[in-house]
N, C-alpha and C. Protein backbone atom coordinates (compact mmCIF):
# COMPACT_ATOMS: atom_id res chain seq x y z
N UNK A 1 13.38 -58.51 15.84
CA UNK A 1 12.91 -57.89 14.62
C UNK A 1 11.64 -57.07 14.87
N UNK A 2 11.03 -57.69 15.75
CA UNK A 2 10.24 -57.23 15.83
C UNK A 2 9.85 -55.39 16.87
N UNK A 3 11.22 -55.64 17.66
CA UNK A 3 11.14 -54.32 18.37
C UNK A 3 12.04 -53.63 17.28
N UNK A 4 12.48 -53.91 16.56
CA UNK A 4 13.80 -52.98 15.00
C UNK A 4 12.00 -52.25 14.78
N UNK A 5 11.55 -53.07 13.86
CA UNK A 5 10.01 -52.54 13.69
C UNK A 5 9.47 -51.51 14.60
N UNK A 6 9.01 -51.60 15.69
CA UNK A 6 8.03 -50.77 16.60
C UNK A 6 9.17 -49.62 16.73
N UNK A 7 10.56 -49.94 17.01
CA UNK A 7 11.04 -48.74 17.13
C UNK A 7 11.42 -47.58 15.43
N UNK A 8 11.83 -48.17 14.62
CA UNK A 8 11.33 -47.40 13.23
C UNK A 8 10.06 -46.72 13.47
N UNK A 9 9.21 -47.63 13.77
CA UNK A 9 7.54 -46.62 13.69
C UNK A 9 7.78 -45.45 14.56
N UNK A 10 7.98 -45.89 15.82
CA UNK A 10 8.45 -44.47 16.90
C UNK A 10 8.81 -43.07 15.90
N UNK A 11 10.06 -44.07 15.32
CA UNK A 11 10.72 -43.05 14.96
C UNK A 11 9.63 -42.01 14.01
N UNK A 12 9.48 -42.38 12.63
CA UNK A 12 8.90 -41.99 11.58
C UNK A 12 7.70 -41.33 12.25
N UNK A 13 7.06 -41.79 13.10
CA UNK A 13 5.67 -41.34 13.98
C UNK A 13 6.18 -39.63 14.37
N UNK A 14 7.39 -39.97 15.05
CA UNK A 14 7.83 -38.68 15.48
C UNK A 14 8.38 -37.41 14.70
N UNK A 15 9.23 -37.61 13.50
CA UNK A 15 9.17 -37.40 12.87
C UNK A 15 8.31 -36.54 11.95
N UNK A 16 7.05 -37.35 11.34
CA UNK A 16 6.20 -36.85 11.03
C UNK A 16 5.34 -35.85 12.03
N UNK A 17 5.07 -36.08 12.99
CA UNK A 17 5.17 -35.09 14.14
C UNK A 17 5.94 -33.39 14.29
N UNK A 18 6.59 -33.94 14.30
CA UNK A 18 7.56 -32.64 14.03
C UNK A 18 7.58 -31.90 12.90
N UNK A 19 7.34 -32.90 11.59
CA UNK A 19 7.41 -31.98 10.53
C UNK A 19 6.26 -31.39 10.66
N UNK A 20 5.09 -32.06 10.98
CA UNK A 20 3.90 -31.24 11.02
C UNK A 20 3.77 -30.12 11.87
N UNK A 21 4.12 -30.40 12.75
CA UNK A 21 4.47 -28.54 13.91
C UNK A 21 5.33 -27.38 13.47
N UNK A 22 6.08 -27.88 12.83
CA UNK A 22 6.86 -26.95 11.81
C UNK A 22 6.36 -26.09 10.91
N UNK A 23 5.95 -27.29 10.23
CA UNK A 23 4.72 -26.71 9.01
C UNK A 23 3.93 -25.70 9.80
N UNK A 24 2.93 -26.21 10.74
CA UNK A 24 1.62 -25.49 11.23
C UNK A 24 2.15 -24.38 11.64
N UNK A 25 3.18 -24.49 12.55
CA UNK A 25 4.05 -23.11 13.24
C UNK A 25 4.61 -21.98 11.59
N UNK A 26 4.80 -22.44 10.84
CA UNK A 26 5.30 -21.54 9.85
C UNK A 26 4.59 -20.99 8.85
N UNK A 27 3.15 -21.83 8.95
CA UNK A 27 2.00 -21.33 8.01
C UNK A 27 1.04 -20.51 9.57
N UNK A 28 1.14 -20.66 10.60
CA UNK A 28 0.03 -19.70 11.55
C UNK A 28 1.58 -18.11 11.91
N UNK A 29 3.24 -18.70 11.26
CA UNK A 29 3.60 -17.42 11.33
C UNK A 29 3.61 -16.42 10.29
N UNK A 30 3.22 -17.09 9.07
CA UNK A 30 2.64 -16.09 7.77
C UNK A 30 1.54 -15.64 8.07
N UNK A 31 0.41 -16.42 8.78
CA UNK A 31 -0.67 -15.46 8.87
C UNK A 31 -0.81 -14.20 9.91
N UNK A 32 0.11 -14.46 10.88
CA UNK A 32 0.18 -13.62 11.64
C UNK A 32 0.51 -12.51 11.02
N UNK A 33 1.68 -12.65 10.38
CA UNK A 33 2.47 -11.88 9.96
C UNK A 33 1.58 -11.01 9.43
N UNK A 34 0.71 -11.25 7.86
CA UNK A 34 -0.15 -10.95 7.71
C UNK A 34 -1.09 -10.23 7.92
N UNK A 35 -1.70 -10.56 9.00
CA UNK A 35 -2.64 -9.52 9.89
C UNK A 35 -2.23 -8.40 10.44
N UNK A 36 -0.99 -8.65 10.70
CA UNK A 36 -0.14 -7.82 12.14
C UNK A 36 0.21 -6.58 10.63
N UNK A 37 0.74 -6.73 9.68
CA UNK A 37 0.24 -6.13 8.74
C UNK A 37 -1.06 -5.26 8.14
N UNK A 38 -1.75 -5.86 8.09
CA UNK A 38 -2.87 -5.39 7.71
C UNK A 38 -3.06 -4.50 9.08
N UNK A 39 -3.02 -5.17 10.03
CA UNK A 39 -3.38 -3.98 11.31
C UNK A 39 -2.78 -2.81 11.26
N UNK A 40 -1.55 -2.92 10.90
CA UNK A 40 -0.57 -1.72 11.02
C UNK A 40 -0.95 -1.31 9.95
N UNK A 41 -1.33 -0.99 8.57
CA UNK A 41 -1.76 -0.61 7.52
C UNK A 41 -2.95 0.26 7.63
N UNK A 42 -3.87 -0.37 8.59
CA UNK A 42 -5.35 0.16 9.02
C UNK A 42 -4.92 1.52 9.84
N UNK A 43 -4.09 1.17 10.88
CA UNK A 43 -4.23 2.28 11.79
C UNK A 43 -3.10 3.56 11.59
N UNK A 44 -2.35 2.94 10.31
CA UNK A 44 -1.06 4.20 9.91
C UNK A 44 -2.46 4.73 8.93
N UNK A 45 -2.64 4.42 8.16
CA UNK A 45 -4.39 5.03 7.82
C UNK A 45 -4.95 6.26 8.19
N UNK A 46 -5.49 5.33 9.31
CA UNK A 46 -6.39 6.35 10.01
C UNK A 46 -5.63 7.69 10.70
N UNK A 47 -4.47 7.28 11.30
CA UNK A 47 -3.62 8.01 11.91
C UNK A 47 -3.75 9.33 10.69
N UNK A 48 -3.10 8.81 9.28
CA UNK A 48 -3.05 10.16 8.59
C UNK A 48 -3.88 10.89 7.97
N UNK A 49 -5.16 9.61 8.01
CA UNK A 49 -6.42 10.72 8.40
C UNK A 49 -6.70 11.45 9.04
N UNK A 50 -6.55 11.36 10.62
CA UNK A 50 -7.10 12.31 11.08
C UNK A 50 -6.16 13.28 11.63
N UNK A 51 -4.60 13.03 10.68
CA UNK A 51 -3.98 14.33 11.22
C UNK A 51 -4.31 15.33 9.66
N UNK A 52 -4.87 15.00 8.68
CA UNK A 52 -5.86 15.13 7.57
C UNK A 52 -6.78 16.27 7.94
N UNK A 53 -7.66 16.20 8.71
CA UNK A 53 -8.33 16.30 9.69
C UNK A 53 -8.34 17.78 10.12
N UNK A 54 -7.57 17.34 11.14
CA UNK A 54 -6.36 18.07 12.00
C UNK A 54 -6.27 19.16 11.33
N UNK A 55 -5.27 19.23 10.45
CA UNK A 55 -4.27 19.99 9.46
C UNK A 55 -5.83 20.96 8.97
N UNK A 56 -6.05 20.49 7.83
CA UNK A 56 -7.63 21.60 7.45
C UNK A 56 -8.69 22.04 8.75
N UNK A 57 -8.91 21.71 9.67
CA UNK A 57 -9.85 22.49 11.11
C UNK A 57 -8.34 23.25 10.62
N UNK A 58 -7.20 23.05 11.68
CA UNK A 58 -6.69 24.59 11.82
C UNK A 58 -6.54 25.74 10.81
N UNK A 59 -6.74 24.94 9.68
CA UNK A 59 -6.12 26.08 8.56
C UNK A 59 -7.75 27.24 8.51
N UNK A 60 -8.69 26.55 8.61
CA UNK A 60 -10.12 27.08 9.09
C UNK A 60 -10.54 27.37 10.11
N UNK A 61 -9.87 27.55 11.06
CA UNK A 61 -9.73 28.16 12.47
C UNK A 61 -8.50 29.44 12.36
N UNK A 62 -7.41 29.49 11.94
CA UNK A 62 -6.85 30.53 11.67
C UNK A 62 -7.83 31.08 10.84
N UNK A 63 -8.17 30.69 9.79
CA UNK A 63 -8.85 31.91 8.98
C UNK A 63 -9.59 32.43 9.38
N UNK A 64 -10.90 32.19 10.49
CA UNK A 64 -12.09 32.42 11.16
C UNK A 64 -11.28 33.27 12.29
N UNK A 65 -10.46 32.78 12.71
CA UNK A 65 -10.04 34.02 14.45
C UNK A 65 -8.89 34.07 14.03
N UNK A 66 -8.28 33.86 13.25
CA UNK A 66 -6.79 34.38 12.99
C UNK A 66 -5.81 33.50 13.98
N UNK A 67 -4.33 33.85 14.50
CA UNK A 67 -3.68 33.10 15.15
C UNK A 67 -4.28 32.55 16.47
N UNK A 68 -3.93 31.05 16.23
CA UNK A 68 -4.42 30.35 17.66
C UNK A 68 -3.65 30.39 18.43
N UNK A 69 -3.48 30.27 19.30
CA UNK A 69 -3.11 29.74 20.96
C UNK A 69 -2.51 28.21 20.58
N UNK A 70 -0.98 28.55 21.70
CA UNK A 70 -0.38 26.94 21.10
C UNK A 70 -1.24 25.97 21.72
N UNK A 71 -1.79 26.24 23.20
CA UNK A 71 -2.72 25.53 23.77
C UNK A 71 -3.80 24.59 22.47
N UNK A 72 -4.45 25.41 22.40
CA UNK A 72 -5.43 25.19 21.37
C UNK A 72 -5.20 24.71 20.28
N UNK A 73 -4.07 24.91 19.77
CA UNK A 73 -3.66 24.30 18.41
C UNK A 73 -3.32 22.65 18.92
N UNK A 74 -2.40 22.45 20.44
CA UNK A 74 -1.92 21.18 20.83
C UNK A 74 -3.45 20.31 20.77
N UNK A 75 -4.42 20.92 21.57
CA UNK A 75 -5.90 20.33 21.92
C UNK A 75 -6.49 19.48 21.02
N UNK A 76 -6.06 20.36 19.66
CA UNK A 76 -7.27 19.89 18.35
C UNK A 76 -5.65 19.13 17.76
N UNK A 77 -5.05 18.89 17.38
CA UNK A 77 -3.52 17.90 17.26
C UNK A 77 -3.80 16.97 17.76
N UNK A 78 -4.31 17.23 18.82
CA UNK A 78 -4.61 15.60 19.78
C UNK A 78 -5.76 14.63 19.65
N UNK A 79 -6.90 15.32 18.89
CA UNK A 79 -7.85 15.18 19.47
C UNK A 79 -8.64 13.67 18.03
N UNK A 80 -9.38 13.10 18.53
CA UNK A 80 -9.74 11.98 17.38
C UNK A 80 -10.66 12.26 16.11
N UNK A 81 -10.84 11.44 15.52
CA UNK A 81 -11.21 11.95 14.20
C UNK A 81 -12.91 12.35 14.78
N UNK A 82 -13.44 11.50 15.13
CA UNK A 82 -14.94 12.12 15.74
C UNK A 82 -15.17 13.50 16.26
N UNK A 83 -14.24 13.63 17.23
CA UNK A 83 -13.92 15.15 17.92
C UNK A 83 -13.64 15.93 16.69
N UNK A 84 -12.98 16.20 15.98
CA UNK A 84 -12.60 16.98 14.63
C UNK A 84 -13.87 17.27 13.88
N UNK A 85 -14.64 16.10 13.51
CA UNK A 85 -15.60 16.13 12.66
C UNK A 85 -16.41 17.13 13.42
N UNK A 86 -17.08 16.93 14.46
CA UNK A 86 -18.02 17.48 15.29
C UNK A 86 -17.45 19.20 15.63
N UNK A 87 -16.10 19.34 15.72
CA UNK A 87 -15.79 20.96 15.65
C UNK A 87 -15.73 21.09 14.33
N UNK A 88 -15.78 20.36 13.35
CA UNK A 88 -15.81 21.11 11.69
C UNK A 88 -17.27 21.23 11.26
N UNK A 89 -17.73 20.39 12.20
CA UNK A 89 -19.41 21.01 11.76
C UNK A 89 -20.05 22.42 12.22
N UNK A 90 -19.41 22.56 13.08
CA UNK A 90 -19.98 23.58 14.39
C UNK A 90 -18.93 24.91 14.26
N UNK A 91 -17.69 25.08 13.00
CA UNK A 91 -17.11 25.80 12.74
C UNK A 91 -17.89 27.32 12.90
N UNK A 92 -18.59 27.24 11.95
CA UNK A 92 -20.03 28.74 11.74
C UNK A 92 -21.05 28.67 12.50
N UNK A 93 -21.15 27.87 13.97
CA UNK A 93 -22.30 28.04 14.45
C UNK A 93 -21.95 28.73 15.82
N UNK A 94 -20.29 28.66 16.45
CA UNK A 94 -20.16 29.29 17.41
C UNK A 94 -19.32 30.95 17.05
N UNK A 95 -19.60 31.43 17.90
CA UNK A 95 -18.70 33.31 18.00
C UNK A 95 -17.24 32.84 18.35
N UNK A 96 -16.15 31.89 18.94
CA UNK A 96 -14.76 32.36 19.34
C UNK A 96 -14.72 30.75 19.55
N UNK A 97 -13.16 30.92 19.73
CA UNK A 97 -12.84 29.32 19.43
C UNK A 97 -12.89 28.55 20.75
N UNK A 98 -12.95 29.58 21.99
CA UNK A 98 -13.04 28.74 23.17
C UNK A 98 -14.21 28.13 23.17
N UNK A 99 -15.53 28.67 23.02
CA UNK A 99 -16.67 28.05 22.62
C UNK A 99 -16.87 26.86 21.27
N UNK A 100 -15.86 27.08 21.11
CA UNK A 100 -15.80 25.51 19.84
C UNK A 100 -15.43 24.63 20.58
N UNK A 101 -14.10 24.60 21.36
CA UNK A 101 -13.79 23.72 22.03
C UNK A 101 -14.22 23.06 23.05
N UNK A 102 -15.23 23.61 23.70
CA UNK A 102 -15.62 22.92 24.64
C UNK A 102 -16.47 22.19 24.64
């Protein structure tokens, strides 16, 4: 009777065990989930910010020198939102767009 006993406990011990890893595993895969979310939310974001960005420099670079160079158009397409900012400041301070870019 007494090993009927110790082995029930095993059992239920284990048991409870398991349910608890389950649990923990299915509440740390909502949070993941979660984040992995929010991350992707942040950086589809920014992404269409700075093709935002992007999009108005060229439309103000055609207007200032007229048609760009596909070169030049790929350069500033590529380039990060810091880089953008810093040629949209400096739009009216240089003569030609090779001198913007560099």
């Amino acid at each position: 009777e007494i090993y009927d006993k110790a082995g029930m406990a095993i059992t239920d011990a284990r048991g409870a065990v398991e349910l608890a890893l389950q649990e923990g595993f299915q509440k740390g895969e909502a949070q993941g989930f979660q984040k992995g979310e929010a991350q992707g939310y942040q950086k589809g974001e920014e992404q269409g910010i700075r093709k935002g960005e992007a999009a108005l420099l060229l439309k103000q670079l055609t207007k200032r020198f007229g048609p760009l160079p596909d070169s030049q158009v790929e350069t500033i397409l590529g380039a990060d939102s810091e880089l953008l900012e810093r040629w949209s400041e400096r739009i009216f301070e240089v003569g030609t767009l090779t001198e913007l870019l560099q």
